[in-house]
C-alpha atoms as a PDB file:
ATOM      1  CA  UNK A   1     -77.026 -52.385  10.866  1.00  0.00           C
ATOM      2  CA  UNK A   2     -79.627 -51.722  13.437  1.00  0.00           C
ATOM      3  CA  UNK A   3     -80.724 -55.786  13.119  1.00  0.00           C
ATOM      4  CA  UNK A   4     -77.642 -57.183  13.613  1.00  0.00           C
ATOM      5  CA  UNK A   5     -74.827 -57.304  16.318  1.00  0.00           C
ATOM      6  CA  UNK A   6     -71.709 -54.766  15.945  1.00  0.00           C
ATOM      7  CA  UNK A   7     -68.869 -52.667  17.833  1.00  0.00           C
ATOM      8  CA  UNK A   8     -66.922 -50.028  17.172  1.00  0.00           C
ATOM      9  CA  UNK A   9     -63.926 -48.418  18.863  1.00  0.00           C
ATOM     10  CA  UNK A  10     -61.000 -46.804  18.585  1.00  0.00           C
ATOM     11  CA  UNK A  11     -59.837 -43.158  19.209  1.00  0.00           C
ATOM     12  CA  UNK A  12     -62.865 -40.870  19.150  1.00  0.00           C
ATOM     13  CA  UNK A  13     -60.631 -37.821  20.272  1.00  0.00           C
ATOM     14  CA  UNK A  14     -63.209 -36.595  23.010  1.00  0.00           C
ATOM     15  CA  UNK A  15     -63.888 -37.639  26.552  1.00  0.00           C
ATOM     16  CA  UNK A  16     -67.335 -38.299  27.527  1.00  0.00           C
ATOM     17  CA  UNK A  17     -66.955 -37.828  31.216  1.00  0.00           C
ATOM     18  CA  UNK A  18     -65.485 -35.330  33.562  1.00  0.00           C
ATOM     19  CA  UNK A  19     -63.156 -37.688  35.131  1.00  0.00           C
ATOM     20  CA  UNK A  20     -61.156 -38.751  32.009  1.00  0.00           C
ATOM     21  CA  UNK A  21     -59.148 -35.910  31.766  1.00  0.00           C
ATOM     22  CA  UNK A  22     -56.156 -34.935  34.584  1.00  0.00           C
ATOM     23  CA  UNK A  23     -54.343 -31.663  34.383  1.00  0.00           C
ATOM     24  CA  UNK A  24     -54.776 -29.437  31.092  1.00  0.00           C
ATOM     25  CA  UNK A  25     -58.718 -27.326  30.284  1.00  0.00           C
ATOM     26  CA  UNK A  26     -60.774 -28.503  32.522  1.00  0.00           C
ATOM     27  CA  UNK A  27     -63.808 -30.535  31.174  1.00  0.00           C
ATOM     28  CA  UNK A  28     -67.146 -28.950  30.961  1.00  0.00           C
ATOM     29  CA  UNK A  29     -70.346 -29.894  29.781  1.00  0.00           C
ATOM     30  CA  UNK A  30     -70.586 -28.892  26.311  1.00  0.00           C
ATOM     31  CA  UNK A  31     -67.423 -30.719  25.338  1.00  0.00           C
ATOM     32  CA  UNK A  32     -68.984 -34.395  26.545  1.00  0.00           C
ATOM     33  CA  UNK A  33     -72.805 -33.280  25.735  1.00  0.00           C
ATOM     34  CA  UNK A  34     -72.511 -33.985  21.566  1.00  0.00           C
ATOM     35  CA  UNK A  35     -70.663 -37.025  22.199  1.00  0.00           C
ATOM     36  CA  UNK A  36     -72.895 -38.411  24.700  1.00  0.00           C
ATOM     37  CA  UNK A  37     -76.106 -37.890  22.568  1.00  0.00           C
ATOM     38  CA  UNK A  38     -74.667 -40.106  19.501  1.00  0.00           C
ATOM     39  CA  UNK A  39     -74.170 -42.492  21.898  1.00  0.00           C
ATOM     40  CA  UNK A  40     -77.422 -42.777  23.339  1.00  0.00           C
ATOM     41  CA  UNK A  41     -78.924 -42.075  20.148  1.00  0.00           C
ATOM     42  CA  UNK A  42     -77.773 -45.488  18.414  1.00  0.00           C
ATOM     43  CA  UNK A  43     -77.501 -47.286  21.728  1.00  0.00           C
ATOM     44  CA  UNK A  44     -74.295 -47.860  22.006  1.00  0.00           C
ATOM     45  CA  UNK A  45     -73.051 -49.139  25.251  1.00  0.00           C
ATOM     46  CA  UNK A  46     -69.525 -49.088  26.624  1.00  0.00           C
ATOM     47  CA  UNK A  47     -67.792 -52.816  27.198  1.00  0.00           C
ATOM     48  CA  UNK A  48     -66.397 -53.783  30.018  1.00  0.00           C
ATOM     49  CA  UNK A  49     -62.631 -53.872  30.570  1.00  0.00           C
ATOM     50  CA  UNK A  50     -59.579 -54.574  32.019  1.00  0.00           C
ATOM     51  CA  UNK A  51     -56.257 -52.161  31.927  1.00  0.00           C
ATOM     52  CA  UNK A  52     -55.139 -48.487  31.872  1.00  0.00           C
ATOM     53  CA  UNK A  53     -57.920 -46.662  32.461  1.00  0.00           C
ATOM     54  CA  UNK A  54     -56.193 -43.527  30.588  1.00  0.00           C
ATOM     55  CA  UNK A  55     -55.635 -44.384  26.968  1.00  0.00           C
ATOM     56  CA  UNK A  56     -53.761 -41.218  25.152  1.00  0.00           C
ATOM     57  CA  UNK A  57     -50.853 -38.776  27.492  1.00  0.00           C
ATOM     58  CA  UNK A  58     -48.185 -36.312  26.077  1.00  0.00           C
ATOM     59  CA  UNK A  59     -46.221 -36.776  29.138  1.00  0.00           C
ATOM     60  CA  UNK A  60     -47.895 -34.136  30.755  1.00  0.00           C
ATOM     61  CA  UNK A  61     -51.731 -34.599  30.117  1.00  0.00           C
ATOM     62  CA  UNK A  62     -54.112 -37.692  30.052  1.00  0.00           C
ATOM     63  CA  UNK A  63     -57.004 -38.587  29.016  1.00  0.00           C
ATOM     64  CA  UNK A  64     -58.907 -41.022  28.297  1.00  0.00           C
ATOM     65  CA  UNK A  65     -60.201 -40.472  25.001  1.00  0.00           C
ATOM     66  CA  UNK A  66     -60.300 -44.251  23.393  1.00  0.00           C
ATOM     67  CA  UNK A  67     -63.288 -46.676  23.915  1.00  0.00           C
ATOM     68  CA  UNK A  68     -64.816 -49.804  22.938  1.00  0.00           C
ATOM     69  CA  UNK A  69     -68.375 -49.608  22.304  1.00  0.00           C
ATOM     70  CA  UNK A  70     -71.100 -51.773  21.431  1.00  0.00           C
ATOM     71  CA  UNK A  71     -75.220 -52.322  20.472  1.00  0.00           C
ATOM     72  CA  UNK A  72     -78.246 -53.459  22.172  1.00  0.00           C
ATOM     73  CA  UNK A  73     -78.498 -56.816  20.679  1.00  0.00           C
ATOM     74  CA  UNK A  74     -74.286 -57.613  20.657  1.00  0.00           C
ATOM     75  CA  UNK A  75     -75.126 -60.143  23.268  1.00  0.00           C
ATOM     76  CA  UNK A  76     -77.514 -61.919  20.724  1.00  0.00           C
ATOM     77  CA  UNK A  77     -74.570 -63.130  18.930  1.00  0.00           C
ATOM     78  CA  UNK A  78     -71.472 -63.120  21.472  1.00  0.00           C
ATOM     79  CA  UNK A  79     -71.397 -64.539  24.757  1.00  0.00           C
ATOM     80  CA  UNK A  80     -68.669 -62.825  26.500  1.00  0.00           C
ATOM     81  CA  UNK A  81     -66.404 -60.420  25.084  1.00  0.00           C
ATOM     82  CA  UNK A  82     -63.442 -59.707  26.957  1.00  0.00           C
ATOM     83  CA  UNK A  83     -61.687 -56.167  26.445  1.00  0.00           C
ATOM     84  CA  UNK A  84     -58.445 -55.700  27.514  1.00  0.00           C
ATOM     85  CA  UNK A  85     -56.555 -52.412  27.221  1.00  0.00           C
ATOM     86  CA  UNK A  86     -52.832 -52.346  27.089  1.00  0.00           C
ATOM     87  CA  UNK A  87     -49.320 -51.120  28.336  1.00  0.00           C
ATOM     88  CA  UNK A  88     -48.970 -48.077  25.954  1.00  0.00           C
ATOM     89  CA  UNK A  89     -46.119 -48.628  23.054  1.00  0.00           C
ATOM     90  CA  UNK A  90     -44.124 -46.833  20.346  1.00  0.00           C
ATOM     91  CA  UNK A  91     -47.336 -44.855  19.758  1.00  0.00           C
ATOM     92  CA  UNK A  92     -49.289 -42.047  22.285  1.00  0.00           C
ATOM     93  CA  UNK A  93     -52.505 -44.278  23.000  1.00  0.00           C
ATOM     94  CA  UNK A  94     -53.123 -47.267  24.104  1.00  0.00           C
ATOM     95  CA  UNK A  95     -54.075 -50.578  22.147  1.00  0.00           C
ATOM     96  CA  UNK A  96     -57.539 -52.235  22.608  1.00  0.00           C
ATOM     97  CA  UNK A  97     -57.419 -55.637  22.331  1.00  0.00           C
ATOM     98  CA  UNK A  98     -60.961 -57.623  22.121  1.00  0.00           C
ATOM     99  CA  UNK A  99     -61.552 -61.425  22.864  1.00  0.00           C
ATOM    100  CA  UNK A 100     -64.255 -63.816  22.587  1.00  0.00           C
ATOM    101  CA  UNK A 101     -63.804 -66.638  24.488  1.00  0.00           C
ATOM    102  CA  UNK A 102     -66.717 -69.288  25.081  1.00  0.00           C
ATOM    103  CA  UNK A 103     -68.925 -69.387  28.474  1.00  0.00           C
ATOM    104  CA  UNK A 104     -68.724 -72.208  30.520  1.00  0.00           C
ATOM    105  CA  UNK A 105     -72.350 -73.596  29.759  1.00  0.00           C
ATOM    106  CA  UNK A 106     -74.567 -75.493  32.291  1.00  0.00           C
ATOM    107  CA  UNK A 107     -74.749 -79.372  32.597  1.00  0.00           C
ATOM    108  CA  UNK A 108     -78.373 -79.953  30.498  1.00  0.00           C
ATOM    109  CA  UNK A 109     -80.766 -80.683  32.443  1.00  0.00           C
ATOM    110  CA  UNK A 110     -83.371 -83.156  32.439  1.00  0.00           C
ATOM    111  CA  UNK A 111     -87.264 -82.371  31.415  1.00  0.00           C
ATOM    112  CA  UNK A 112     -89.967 -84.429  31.423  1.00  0.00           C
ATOM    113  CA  UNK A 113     -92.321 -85.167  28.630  1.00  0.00           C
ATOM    114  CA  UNK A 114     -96.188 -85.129  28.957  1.00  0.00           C
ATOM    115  CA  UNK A 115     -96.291 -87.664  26.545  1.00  0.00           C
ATOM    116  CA  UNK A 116     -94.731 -90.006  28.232  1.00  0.00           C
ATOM    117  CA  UNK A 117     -97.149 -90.622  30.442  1.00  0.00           C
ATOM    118  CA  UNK A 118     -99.825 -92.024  28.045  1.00  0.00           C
ATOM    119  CA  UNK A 119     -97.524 -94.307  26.833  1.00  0.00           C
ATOM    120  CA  UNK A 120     -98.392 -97.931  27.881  1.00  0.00           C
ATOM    121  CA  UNK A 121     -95.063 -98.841  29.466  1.00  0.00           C
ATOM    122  CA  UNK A 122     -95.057 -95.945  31.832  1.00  0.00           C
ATOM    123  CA  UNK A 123     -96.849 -97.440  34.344  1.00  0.00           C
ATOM    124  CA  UNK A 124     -95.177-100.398  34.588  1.00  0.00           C
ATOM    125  CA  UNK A 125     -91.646 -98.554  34.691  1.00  0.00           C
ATOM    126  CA  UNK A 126     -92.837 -96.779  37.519  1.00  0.00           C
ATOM    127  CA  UNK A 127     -94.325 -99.669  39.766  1.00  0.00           C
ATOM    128  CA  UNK A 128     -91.034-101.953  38.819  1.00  0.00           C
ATOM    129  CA  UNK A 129     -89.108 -98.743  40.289  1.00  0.00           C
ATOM    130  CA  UNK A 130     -91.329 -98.440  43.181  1.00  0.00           C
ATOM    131  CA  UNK A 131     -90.183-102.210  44.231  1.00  0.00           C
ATOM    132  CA  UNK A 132     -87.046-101.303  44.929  1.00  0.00           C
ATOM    133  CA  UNK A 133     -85.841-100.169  48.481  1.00  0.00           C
ATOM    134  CA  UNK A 134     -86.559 -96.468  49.026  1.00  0.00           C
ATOM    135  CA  UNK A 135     -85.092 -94.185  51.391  1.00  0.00           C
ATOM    136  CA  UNK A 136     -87.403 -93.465  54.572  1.00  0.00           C
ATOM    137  CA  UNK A 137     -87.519 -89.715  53.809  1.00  0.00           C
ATOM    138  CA  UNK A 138     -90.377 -88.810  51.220  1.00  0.00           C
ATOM    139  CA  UNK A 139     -88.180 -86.102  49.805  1.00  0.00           C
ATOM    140  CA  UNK A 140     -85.250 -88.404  49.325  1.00  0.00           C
ATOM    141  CA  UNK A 141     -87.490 -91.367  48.204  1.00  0.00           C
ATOM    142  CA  UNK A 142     -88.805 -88.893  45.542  1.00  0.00           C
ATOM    143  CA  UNK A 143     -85.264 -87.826  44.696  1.00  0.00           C
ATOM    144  CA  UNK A 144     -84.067 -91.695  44.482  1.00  0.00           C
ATOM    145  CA  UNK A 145     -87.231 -92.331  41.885  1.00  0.00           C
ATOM    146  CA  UNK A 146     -86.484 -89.598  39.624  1.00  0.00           C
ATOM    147  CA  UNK A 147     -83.377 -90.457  39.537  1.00  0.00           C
ATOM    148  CA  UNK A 148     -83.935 -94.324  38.480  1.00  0.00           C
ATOM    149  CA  UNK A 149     -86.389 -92.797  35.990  1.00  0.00           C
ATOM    150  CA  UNK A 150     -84.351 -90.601  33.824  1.00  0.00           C
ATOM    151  CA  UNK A 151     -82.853 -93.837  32.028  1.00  0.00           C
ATOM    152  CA  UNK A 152     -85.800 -95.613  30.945  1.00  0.00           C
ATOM    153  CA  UNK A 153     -87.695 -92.303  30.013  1.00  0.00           C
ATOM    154  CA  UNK A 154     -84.414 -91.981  27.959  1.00  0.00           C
ATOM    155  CA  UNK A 155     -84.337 -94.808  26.299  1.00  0.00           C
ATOM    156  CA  UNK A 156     -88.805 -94.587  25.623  1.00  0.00           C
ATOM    157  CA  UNK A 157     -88.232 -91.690  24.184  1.00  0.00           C
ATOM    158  CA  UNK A 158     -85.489 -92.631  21.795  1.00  0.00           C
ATOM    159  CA  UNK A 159     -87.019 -95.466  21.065  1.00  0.00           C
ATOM    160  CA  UNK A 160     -90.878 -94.517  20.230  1.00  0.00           C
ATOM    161  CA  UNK A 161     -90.837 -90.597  20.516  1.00  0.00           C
ATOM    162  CA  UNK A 162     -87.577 -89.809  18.469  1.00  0.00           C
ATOM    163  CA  UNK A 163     -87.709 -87.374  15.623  1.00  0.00           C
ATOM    164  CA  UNK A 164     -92.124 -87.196  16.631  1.00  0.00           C
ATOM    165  CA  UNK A 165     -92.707 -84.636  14.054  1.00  0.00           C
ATOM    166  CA  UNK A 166     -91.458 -86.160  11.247  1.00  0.00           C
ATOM    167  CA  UNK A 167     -93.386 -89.328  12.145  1.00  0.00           C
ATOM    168  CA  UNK A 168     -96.669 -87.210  12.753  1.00  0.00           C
ATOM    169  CA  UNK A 169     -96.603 -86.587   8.733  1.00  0.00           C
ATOM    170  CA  UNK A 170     -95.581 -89.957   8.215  1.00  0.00           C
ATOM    171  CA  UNK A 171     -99.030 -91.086   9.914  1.00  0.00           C
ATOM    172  CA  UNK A 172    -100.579 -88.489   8.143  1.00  0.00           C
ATOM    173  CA  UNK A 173     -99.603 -88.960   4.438  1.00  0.00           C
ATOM    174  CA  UNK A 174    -100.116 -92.884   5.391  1.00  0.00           C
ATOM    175  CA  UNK A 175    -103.594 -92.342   6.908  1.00  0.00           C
ATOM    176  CA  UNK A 176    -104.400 -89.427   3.556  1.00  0.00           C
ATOM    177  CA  UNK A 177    -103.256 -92.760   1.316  1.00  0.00           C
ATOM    178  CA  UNK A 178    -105.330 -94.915   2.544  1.00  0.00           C
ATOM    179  CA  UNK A 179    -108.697 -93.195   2.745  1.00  0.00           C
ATOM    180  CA  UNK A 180    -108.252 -92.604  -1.069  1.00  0.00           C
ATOM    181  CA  UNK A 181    -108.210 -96.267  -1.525  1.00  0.00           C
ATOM    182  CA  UNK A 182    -110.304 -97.175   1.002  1.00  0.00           C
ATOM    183  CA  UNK A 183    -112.683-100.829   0.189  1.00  0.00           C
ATOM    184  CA  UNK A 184    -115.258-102.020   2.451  1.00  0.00           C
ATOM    185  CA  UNK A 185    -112.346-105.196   3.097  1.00  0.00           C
ATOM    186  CA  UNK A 186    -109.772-102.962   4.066  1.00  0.00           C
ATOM    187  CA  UNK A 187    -112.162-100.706   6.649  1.00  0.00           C
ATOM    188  CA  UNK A 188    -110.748-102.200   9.917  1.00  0.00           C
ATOM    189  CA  UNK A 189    -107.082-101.417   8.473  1.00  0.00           C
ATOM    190  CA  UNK A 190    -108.103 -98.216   7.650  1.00  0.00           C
ATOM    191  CA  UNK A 191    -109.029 -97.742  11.283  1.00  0.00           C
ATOM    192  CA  UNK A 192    -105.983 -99.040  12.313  1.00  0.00           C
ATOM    193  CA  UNK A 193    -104.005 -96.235  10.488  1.00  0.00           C
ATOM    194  CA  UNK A 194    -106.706 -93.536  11.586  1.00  0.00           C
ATOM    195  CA  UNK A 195    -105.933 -94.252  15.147  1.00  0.00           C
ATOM    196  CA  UNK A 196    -102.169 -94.766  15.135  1.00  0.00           C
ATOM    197  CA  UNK A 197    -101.516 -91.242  13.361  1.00  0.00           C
ATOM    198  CA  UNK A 198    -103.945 -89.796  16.387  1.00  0.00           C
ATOM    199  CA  UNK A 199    -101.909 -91.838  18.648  1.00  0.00           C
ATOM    200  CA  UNK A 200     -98.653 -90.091  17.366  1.00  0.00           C
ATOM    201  CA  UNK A 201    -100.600 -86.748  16.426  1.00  0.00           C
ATOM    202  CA  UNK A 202    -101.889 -86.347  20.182  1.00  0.00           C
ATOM    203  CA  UNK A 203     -98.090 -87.139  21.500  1.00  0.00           C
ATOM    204  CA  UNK A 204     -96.728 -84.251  19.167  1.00  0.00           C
ATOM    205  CA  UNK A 205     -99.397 -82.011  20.480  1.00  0.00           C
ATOM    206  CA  UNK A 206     -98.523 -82.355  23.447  1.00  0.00           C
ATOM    207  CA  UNK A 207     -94.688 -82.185  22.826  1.00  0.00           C
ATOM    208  CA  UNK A 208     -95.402 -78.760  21.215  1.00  0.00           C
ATOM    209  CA  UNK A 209     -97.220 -77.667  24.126  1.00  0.00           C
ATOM    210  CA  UNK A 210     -94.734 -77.863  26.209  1.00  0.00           C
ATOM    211  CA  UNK A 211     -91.720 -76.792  24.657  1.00  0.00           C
ATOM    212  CA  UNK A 212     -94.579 -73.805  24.217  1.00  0.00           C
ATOM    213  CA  UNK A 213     -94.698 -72.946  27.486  1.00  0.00           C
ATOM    214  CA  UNK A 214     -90.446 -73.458  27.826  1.00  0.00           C
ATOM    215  CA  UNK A 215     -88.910 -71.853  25.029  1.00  0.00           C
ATOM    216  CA  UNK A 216     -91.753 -68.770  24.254  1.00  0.00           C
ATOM    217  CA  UNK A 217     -89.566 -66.344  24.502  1.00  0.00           C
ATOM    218  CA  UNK A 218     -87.067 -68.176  21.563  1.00  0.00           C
ATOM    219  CA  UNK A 219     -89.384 -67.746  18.845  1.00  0.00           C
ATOM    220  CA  UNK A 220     -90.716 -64.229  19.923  1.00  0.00           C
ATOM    221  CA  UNK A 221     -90.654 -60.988  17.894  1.00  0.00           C
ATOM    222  CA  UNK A 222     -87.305 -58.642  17.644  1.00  0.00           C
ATOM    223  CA  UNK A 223     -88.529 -57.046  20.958  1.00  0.00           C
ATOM    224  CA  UNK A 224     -88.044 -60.125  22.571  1.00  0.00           C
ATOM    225  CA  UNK A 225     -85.037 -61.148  21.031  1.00  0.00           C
ATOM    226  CA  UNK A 226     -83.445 -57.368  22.106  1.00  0.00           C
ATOM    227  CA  UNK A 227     -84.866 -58.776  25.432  1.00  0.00           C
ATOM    228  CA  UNK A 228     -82.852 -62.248  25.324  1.00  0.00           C
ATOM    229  CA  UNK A 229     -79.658 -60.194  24.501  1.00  0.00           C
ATOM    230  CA  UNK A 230     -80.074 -58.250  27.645  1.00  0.00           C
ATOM    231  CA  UNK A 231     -80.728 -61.598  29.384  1.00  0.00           C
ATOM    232  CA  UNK A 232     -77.576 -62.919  27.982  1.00  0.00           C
ATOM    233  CA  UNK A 233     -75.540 -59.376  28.455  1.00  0.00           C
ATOM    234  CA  UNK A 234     -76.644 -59.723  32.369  1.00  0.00           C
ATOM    235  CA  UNK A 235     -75.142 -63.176  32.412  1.00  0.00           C
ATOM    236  CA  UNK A 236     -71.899 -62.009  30.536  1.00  0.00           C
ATOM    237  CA  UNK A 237     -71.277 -59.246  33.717  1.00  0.00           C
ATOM    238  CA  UNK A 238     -71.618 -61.505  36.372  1.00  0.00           C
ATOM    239  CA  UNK A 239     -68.679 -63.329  35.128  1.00  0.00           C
ATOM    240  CA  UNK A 240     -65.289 -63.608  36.362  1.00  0.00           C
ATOM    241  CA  UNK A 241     -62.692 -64.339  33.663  1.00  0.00           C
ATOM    242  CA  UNK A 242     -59.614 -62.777  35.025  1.00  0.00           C
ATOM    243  CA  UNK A 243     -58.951 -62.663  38.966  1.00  0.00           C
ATOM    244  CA  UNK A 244     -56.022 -62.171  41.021  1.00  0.00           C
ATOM    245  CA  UNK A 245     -54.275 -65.000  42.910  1.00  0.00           C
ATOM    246  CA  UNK A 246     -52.196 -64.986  46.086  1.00  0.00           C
ATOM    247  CA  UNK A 247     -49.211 -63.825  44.592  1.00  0.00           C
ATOM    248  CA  UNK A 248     -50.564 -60.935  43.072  1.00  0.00           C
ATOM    249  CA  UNK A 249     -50.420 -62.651  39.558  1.00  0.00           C
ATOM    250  CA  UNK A 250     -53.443 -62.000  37.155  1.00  0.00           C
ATOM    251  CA  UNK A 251     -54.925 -65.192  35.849  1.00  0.00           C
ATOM    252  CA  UNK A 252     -57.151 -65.143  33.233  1.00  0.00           C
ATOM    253  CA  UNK A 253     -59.990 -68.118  31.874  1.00  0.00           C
ATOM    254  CA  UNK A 254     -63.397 -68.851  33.292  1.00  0.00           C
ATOM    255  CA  UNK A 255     -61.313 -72.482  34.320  1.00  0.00           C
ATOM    256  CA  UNK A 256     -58.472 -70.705  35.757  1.00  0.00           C
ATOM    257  CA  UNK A 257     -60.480 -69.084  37.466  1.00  0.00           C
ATOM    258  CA  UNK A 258     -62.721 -71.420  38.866  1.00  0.00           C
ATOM    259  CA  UNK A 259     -59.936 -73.501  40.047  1.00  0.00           C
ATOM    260  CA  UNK A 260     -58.481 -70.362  41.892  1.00  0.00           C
ATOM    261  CA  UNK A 261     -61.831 -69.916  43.720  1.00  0.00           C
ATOM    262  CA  UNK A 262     -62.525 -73.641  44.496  1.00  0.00           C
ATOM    263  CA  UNK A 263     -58.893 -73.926  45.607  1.00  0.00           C
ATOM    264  CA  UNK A 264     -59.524 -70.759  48.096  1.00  0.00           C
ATOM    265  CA  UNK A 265     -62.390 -72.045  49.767  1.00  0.00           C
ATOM    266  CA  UNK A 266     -61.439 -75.515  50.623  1.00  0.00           C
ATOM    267  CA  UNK A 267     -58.533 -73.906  52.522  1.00  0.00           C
ATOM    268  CA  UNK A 268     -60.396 -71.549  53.808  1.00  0.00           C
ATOM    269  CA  UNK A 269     -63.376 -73.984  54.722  1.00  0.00           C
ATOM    270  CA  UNK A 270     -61.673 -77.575  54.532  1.00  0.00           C
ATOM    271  CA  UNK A 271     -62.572 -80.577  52.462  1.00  0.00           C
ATOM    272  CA  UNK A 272     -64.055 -82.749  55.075  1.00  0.00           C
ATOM    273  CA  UNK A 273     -67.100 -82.908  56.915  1.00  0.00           C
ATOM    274  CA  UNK A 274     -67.248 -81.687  60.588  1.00  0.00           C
ATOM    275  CA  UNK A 275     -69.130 -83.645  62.960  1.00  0.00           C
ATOM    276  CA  UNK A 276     -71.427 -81.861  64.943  1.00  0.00           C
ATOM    277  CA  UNK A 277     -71.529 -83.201  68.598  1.00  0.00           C
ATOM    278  CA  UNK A 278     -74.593 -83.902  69.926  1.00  0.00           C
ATOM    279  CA  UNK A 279     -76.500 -80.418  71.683  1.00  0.00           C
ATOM    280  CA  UNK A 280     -76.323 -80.686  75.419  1.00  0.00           C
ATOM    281  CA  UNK A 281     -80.142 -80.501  76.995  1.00  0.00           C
ATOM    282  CA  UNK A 282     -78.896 -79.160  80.624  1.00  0.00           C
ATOM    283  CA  UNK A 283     -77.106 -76.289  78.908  1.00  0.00           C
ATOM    284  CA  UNK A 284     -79.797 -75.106  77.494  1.00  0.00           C
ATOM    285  CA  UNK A 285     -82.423 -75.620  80.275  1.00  0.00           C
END
């Protein structure tokens, strides 16, 4: 189990902190010690939750003596894990109810290629974008190029850089064919072959390189992937899938809730843009 992502919870029938127990014995160290130390000792880490914070009464004590737990690498597998603990029933504790809904993920983003560059073409995209009418500002004029760019580069690299490791053996098993057949006629197609798998070769290299230097920490050891879990479990706490709205109503969903919060601040802030007047000299002379 220790390689792979798990939970447990459930009534453990002992509190692990002074504070979950009002009225009855009062809690003292021994009771919480034994409990403590199996947790720490398989790494177990409490989920974060919304509800009753007590989870078992009698009517006359309570405590809070059931608890979701979960290990190091849980985050590996799930996103977000949302634990909710309910309004107490027909029986003494209170149910824990786990969900998994799906983060909101990030618009991809655009990277460019190194090999791009060597291509032929690229210089003549780049002058026939450098024609058009830029903005005066050098930061905006380099904004307004990229932003022409990101097409073509799209469509180069569909076009001639597609699947480029599958063609680097292509060029390979081609080139490997023809020097076992190779004829003093058929030398300057032989070279012909020899350069375009180098060609395609040096653009894979260079693919590799960089997705290298970007996704390292994807293909590292299990250290490293414990590592990307905590990354990911980081990510997971700084989000907001329930919130409270202005009638007191809970709302729950990461869209919910961003519509609550985008909805606050343009009445709080407005939708349109304020004019600044100009600043008076005299004033501030």
């Amino acid at each position: 189990m220790g390689d792979s992502a798990w939970c447990v919870l459930g009534d453990f029938n002992s509190v692990l902190h002074h504070r979950d127990r009002i009225v009855g014995v009062a809690i003292n160290d021994g009771e919480i010690r034994e409990y403590a130390e199996c947790l720490h000792h398989y790494g177990l880490q409490e989920f974060q939750y919304i509800g009753a914070f007590f989870t078992w009464t009698n009517k006359t004590i309570w405590s809070r003596i059931d608890r979701a737990f979960y290990n190091g690498i849980w985050h590996d597998t799930f996103d977000y894990t949302h634990v909710h603990y309910m309004n107490q029933g027909l029986s003494d504790h209170t149910p824990i109810v786990l969900d998994f809904p799906s983060c909101p993920k990030p618009k991809p983003s655009f990277m460019f290629c190194d090999m791009w560059a060597k291509d032929a073409k690229f210089k003549n995209m780049i002058k026939e974008i450098m024609e058009y009418h830029l903005p005066v500002s050098r930061l905006k004029a380099l904004q307004t190029v990229l932003n022409k760019l990101r097409k073509p580069l799209q469509l180069l690299n569909k076009k001639k850089f597609a699947d480029i490791y599958n063609k680097q053996v292509k060029a390979r098993n081609e080139l490997l064919c023809k020097r076992c057949t190779i004829k003093t006629q058929v030398m300057k197609n032989s070279y012909r072959k020899r350069q375009h798998y180098v060609d395609i070769n040096n653009s894979a290299l260079s693919l590799i390189k960089q997705e290298s230097k970007a996704k390292w920490i994807a293909y590292g050891d299990e250290c490293l992937r414990f590592f990307m879990a905590k990354i990911k479990q980081r990510k997971a706490m700084n989000s907001i899938y329930t919130l409270r709205d202005c009638n007191d109503h809970w709302i729950e969903g990461f869209d919910a809730v961003t519509e609550i919060m985008t909805t606050y601040y343009q009445d709080l802030l407005g939708i349109k843009d304020q004019h600044k007047t100009k600043v008076d000299q005299q004033v501030i002379n």
